[in-house]
Structure formats: structure tokens, C-alpha cells
C-alpha atoms as a PDB file:
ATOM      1  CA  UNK A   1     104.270  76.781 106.007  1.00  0.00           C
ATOM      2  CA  UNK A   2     106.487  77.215 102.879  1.00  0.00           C
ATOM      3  CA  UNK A   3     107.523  80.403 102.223  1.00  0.00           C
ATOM      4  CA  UNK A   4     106.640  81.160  98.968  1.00  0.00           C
ATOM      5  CA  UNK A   5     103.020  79.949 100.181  1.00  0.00           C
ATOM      6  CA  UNK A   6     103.498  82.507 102.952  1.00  0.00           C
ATOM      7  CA  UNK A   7     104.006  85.276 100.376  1.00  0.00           C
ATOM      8  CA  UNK A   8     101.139  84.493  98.246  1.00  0.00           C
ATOM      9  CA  UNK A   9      99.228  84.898 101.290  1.00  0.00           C
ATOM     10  CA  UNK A  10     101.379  88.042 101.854  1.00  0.00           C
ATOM     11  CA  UNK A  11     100.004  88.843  97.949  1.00  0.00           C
ATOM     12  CA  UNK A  12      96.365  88.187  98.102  1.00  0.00           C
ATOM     13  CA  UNK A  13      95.841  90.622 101.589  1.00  0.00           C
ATOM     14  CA  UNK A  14      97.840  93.371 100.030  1.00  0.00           C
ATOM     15  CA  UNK A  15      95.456  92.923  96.917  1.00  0.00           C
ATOM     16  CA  UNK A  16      92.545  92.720  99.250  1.00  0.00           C
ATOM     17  CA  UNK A  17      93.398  96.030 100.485  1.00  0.00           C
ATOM     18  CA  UNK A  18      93.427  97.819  97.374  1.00  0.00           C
ATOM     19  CA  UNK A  19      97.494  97.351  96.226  1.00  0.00           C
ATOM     20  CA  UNK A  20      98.622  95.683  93.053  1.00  0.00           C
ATOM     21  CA  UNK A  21     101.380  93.003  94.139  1.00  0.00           C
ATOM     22  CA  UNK A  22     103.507  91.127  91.573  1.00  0.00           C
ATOM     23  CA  UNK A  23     104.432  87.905  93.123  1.00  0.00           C
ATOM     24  CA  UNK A  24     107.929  86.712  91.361  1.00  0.00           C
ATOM     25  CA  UNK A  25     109.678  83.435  92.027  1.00  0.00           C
ATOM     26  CA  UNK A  26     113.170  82.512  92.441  1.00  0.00           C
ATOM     27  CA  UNK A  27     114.893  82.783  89.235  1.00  0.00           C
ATOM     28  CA  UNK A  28     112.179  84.456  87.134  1.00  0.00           C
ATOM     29  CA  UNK A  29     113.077  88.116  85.604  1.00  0.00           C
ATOM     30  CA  UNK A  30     116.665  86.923  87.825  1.00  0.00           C
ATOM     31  CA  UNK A  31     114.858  87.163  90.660  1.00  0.00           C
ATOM     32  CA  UNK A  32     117.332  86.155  93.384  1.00  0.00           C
ATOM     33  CA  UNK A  33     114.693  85.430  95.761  1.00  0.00           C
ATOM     34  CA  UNK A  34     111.026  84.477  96.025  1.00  0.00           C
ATOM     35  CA  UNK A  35     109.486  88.351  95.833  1.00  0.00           C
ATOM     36  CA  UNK A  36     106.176  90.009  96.579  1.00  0.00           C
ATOM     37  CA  UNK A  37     106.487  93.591  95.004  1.00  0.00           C
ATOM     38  CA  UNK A  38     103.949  96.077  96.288  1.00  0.00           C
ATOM     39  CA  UNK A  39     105.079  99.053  93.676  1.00  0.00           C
ATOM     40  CA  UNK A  40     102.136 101.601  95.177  1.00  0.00           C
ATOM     41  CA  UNK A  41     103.043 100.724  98.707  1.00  0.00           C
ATOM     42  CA  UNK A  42     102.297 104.725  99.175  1.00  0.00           C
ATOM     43  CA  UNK A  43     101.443 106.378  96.705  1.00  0.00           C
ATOM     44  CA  UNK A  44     101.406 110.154  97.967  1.00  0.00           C
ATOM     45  CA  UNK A  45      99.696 111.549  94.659  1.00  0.00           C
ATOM     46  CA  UNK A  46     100.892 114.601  92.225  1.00  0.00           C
ATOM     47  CA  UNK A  47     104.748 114.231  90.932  1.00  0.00           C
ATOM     48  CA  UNK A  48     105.939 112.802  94.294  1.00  0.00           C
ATOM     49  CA  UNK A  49     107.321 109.503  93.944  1.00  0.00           C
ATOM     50  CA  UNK A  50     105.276 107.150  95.315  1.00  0.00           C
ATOM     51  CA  UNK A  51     107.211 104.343  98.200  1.00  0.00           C
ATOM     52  CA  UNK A  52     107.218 100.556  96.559  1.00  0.00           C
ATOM     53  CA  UNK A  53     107.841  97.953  99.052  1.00  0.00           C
ATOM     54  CA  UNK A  54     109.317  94.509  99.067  1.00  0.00           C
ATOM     55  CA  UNK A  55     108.561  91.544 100.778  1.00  0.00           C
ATOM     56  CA  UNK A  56     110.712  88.878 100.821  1.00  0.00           C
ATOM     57  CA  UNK A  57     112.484  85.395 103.025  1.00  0.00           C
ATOM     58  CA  UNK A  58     116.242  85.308 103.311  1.00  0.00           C
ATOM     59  CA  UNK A  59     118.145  83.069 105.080  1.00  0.00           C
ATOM     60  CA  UNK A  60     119.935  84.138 108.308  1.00  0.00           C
ATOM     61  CA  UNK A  61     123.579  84.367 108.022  1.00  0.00           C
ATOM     62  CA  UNK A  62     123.781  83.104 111.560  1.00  0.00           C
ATOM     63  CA  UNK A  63     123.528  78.639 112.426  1.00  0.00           C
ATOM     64  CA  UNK A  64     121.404  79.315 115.665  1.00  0.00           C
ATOM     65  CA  UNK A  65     118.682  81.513 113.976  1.00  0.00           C
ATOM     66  CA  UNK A  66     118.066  77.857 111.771  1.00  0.00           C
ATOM     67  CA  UNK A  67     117.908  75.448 114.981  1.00  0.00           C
ATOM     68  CA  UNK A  68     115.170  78.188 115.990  1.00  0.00           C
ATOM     69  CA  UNK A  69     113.146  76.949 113.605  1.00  0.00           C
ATOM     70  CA  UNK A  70     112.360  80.896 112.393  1.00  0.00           C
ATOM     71  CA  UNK A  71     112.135  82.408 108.781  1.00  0.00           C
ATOM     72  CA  UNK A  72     113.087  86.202 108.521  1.00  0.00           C
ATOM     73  CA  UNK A  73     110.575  87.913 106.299  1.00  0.00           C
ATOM     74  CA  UNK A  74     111.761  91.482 104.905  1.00  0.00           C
ATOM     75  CA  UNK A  75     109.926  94.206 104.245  1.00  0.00           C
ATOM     76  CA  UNK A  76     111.688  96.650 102.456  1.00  0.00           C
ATOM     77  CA  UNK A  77     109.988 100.110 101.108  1.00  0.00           C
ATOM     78  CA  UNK A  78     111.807 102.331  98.452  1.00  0.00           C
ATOM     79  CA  UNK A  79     111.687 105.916  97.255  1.00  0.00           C
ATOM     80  CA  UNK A  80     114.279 105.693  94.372  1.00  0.00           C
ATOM     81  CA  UNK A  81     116.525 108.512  94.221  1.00  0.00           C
ATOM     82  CA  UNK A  82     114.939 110.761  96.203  1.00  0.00           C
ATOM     83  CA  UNK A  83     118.538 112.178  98.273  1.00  0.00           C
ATOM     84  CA  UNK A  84     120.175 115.240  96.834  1.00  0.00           C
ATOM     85  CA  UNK A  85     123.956 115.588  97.697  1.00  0.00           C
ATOM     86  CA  UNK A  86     123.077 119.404  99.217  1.00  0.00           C
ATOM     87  CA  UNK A  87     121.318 118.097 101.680  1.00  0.00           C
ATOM     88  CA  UNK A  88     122.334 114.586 102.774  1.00  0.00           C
ATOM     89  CA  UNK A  89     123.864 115.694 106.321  1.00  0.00           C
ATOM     90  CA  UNK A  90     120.567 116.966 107.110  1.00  0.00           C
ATOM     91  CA  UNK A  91     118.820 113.890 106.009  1.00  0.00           C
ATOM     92  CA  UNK A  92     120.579 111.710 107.730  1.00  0.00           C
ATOM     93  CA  UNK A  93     120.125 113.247 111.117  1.00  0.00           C
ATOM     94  CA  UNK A  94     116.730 114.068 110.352  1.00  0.00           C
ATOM     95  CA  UNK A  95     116.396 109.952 109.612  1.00  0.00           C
ATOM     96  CA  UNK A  96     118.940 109.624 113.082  1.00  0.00           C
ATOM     97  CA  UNK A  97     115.864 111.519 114.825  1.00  0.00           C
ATOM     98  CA  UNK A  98     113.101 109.507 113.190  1.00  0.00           C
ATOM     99  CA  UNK A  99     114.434 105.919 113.993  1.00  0.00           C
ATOM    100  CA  UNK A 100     114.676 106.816 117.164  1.00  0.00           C
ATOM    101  CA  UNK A 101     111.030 107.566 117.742  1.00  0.00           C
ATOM    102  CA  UNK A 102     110.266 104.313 114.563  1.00  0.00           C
ATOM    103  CA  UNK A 103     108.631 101.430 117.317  1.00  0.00           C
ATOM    104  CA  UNK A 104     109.179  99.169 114.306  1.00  0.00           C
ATOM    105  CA  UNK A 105     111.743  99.162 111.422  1.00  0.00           C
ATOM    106  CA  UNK A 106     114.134 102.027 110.616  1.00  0.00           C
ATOM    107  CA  UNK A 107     114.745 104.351 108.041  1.00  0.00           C
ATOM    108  CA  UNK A 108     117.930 105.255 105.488  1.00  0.00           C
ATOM    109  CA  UNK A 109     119.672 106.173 102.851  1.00  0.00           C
ATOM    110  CA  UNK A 110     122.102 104.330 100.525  1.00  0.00           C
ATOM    111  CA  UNK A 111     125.035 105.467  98.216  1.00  0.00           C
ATOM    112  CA  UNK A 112     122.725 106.287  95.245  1.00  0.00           C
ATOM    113  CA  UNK A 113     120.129 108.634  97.001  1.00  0.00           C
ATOM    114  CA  UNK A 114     117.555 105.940  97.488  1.00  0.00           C
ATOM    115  CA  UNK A 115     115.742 106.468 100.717  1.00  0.00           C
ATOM    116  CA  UNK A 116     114.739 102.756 102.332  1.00  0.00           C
ATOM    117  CA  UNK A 117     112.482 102.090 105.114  1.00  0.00           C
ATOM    118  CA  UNK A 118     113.548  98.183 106.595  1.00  0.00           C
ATOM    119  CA  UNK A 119     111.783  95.837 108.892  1.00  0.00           C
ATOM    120  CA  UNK A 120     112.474  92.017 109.422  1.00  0.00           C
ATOM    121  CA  UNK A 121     109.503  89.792 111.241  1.00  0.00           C
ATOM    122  CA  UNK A 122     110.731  87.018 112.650  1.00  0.00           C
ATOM    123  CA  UNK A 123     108.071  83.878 111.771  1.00  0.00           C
ATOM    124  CA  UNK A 124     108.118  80.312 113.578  1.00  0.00           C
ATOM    125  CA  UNK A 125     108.049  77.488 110.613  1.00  0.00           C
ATOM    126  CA  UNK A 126     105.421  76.292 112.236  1.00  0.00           C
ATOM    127  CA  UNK A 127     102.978  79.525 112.774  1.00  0.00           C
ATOM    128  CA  UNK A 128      99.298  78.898 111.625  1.00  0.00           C
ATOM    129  CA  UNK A 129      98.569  81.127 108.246  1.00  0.00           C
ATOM    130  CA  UNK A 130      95.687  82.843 110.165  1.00  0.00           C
ATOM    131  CA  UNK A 131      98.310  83.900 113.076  1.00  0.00           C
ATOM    132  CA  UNK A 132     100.692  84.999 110.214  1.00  0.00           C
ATOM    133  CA  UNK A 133      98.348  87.025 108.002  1.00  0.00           C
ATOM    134  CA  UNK A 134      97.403  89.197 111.574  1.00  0.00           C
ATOM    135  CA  UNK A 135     100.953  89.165 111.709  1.00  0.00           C
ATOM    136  CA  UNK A 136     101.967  90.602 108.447  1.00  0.00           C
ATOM    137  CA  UNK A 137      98.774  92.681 108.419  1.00  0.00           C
ATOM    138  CA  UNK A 138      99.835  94.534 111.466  1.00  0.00           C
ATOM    139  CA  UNK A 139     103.308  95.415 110.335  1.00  0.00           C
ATOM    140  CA  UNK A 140     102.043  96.089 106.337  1.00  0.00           C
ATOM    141  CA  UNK A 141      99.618  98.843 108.155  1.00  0.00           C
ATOM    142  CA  UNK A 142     101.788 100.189 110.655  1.00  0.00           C
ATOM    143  CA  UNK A 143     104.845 100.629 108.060  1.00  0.00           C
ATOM    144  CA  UNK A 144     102.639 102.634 105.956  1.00  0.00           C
ATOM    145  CA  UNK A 145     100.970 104.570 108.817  1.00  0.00           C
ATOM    146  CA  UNK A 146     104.550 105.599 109.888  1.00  0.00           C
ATOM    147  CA  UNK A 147     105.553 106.151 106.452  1.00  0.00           C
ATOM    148  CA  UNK A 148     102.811 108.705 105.794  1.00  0.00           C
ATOM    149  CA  UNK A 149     103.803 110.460 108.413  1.00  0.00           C
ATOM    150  CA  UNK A 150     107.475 110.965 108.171  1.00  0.00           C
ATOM    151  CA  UNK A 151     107.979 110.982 103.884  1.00  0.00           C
ATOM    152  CA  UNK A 152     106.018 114.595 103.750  1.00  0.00           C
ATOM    153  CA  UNK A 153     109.099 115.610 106.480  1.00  0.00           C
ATOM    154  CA  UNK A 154     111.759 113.995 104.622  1.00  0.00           C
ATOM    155  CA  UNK A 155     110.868 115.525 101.478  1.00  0.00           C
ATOM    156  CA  UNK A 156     110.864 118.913 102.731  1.00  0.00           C
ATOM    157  CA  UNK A 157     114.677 118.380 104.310  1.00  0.00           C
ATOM    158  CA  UNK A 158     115.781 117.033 100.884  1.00  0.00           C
ATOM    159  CA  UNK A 159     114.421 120.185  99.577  1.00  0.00           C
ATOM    160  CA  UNK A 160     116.152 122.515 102.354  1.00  0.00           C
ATOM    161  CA  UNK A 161     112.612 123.426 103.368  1.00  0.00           C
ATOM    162  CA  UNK A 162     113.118 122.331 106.704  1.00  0.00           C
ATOM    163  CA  UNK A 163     116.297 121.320 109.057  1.00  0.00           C
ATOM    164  CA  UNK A 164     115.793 117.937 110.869  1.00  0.00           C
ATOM    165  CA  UNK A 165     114.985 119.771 113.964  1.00  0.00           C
ATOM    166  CA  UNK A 166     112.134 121.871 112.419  1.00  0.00           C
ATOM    167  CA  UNK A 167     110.855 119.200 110.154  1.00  0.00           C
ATOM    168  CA  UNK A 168     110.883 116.763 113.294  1.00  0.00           C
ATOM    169  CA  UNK A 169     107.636 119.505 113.885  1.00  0.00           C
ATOM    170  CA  UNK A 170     105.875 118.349 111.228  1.00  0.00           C
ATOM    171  CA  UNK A 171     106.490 115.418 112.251  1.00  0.00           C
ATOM    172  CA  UNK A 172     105.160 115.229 115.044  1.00  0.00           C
ATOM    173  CA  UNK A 173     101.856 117.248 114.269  1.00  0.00           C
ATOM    174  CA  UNK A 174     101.372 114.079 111.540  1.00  0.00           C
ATOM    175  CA  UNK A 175     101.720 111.687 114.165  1.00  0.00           C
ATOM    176  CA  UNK A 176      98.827 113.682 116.309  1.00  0.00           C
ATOM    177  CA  UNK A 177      96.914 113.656 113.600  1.00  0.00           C
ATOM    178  CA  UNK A 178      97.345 110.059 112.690  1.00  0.00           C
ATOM    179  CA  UNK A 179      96.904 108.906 116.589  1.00  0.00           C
ATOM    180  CA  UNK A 180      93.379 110.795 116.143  1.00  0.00           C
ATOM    181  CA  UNK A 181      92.576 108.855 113.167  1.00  0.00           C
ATOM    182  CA  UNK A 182      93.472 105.514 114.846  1.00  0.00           C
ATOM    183  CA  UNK A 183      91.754 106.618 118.162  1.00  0.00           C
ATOM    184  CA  UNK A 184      88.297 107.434 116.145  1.00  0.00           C
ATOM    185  CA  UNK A 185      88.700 104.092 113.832  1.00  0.00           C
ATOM    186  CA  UNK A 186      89.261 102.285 117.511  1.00  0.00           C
ATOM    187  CA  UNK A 187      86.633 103.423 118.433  1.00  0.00           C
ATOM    188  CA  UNK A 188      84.206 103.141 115.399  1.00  0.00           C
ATOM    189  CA  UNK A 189      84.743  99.211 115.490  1.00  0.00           C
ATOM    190  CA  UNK A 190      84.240  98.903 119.267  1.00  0.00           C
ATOM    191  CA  UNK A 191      80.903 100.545 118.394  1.00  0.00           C
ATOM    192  CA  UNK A 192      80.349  97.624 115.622  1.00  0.00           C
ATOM    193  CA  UNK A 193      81.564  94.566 117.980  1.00  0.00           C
ATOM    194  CA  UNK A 194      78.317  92.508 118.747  1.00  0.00           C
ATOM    195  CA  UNK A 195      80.219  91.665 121.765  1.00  0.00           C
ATOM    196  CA  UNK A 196      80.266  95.197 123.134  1.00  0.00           C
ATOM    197  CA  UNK A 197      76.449  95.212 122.949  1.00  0.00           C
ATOM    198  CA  UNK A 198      75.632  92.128 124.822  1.00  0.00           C
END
């Protein structure tokens, strides 16, 4: 599968889920790569800046990752200039505490205050779309089910609301309440499968 093919897959199931996506190739608006933007990614409402993501192929700097016969697709999600210079130490071990609990992907913060969330999928050239699209679907929904629940943490330890210890807290009473979500919605569709009622 060609990559940019891959990505307007990538486009069309974000769109199907509710997101605008601006699929850019190589070279347009000096585009450096074939891009899927997902500007909404997470939009958490009121003034907050909402999390864009990008999606994207880039070659691996290392010979044996080509003989694999594997693409890297990115996924990278923004909140632009969201760091304050007050606060950074406590950001970055709050973002040390949250990687460490991240099962995918991993959290941080660059020279100009932008906060990134990064995760790279590795995908065989020769993966069916179907097998792709569960692929990409799985990590598009758990990226923004673990984004949800740590940005409302990180904003309050930009703010000094909250140390990384306390605001790990917080954290963790979204992830209880986002485990009871998934639990119900698990359940809900095993109630729906026609197989379950054979």
C-alpha cells in the first residue's frame, strides 16, 4: 500500500468520526512530507487550546528498518505554546510521571513551550488496508482517550495549580473514570453482538 493512499485512508476514518482532516501532499503549502492534519484532534471546549495532531510517513534513518519491509507512521499531537517558564521543572516531571504510566506514545515539551504527545506505528508494506485502518483506529482512539485524561492535569501544573505529584491525582481519578466508560461501552456492544445471542 502506498503511503499517501494509507493516509487518505488515515483521512476519511478521522472524518468518519466526526474530525475535519486536511490531507496535504509533498511539496504543497512546503509541505515536507505527505500530511494528514487533524487540527481538532481534542478539542477541550471554552478558551483552552484545543490538541491538533499529525499524521505522517518518514523514512527511518536506520538501513535495516528498509530490508524490513516497514513504514513508520507518526502521529504527532500539539498544544502550541502552552509551557510557561515558571513552571517548566514541574512540567516536566509531571510529563516524567505520565510517560511512565503512557502504554503507548509519550509526552513532552520543546524549546518554545509547545507541549507534544508522539507515537510511531510500525506498518508492514504489505499490510491489508482493512488490517491497517483497525490499526490506526486503535491508536487514533487510544491517543485521544489518554490525552483527555492527562491535558486537564497538565494544564493545572502549567498554572501552579497542582505539583506533578498532586496533579498525578487527578490523574488518576480521570483514568477511573475513563476505564468505567470503556468497561460500560465493552459491555454495551457485547450486548449488540448477534453472536453473543446465539
Amino acid at each position: 500500500m502506498e503511503t499517501f493512499d494509507a493516509l487518505r485512508l488515515c483521512a476519511a476514518y478521522a472524518q468518519e468520526t466526526g474530525m475535519e482532516a486536511v490531507l496535504t501532499r509533498k511539496g504543497e503549502k512546503d509541505a515536507p512530507f505527505d500530511l494528514l492534519f487533524l487540527p481538532d484532534f481534542l478539542a477541550p471546549g471554552g478558551d483552552e487550546a484545543p490538541m491538533s495532531l499529525s499524521v505522517y510517513f518518514a523514512a527511518s534513518p536506520y538501513a535495516f528498518m528498509d530490508r524490513l519491509e516497514y513504514d513508520l507512521l507518526h502521529l504527532m499531537g500539539y498544544v502550541e505554546h502552552l509551557a510557561r517558564p515558571g513552571t517548566l521543572r514541574e512540567l516536566r516531571a509531571f510529563l516524567g510521571e505520565v510517560n511512565f504510566q503512557m502504554p503507548i506514545g509519550a509526552f513532552d515539551v520543546d524549546a518554545d513551550g509547545t507541549v507534544f504527545l508522539r507515537y510511531t506505528l510500525p506498518v508492514p508494506r504489505e499490510m491489508a488496508q482493512e488490517a491497517f485502518l483497525r490499526q490506526f483506529g486503535i491508536a487514533l482512539g487510544l491517543l485521544h482517550a489518554f490525552a483527555l485524561a492527562f491535558l486537564p492535569a497538565m494544564r493545572a501544573v502549567i498554572r501552579g495549580q497542582r505539583t506533578a505529584k498532586t496533579a498525578m491525582d487527578l490523574v488518576r481519578e480521570q483514568l477511573d473514570a475513563l476505564q468505567a466508560r470503556i468497561g460500560a461501552a465493552l459491555e454495551e456492544q457485547k450486548g449488540e453482538d448477534p453472536r453473543e445471542q446465539e
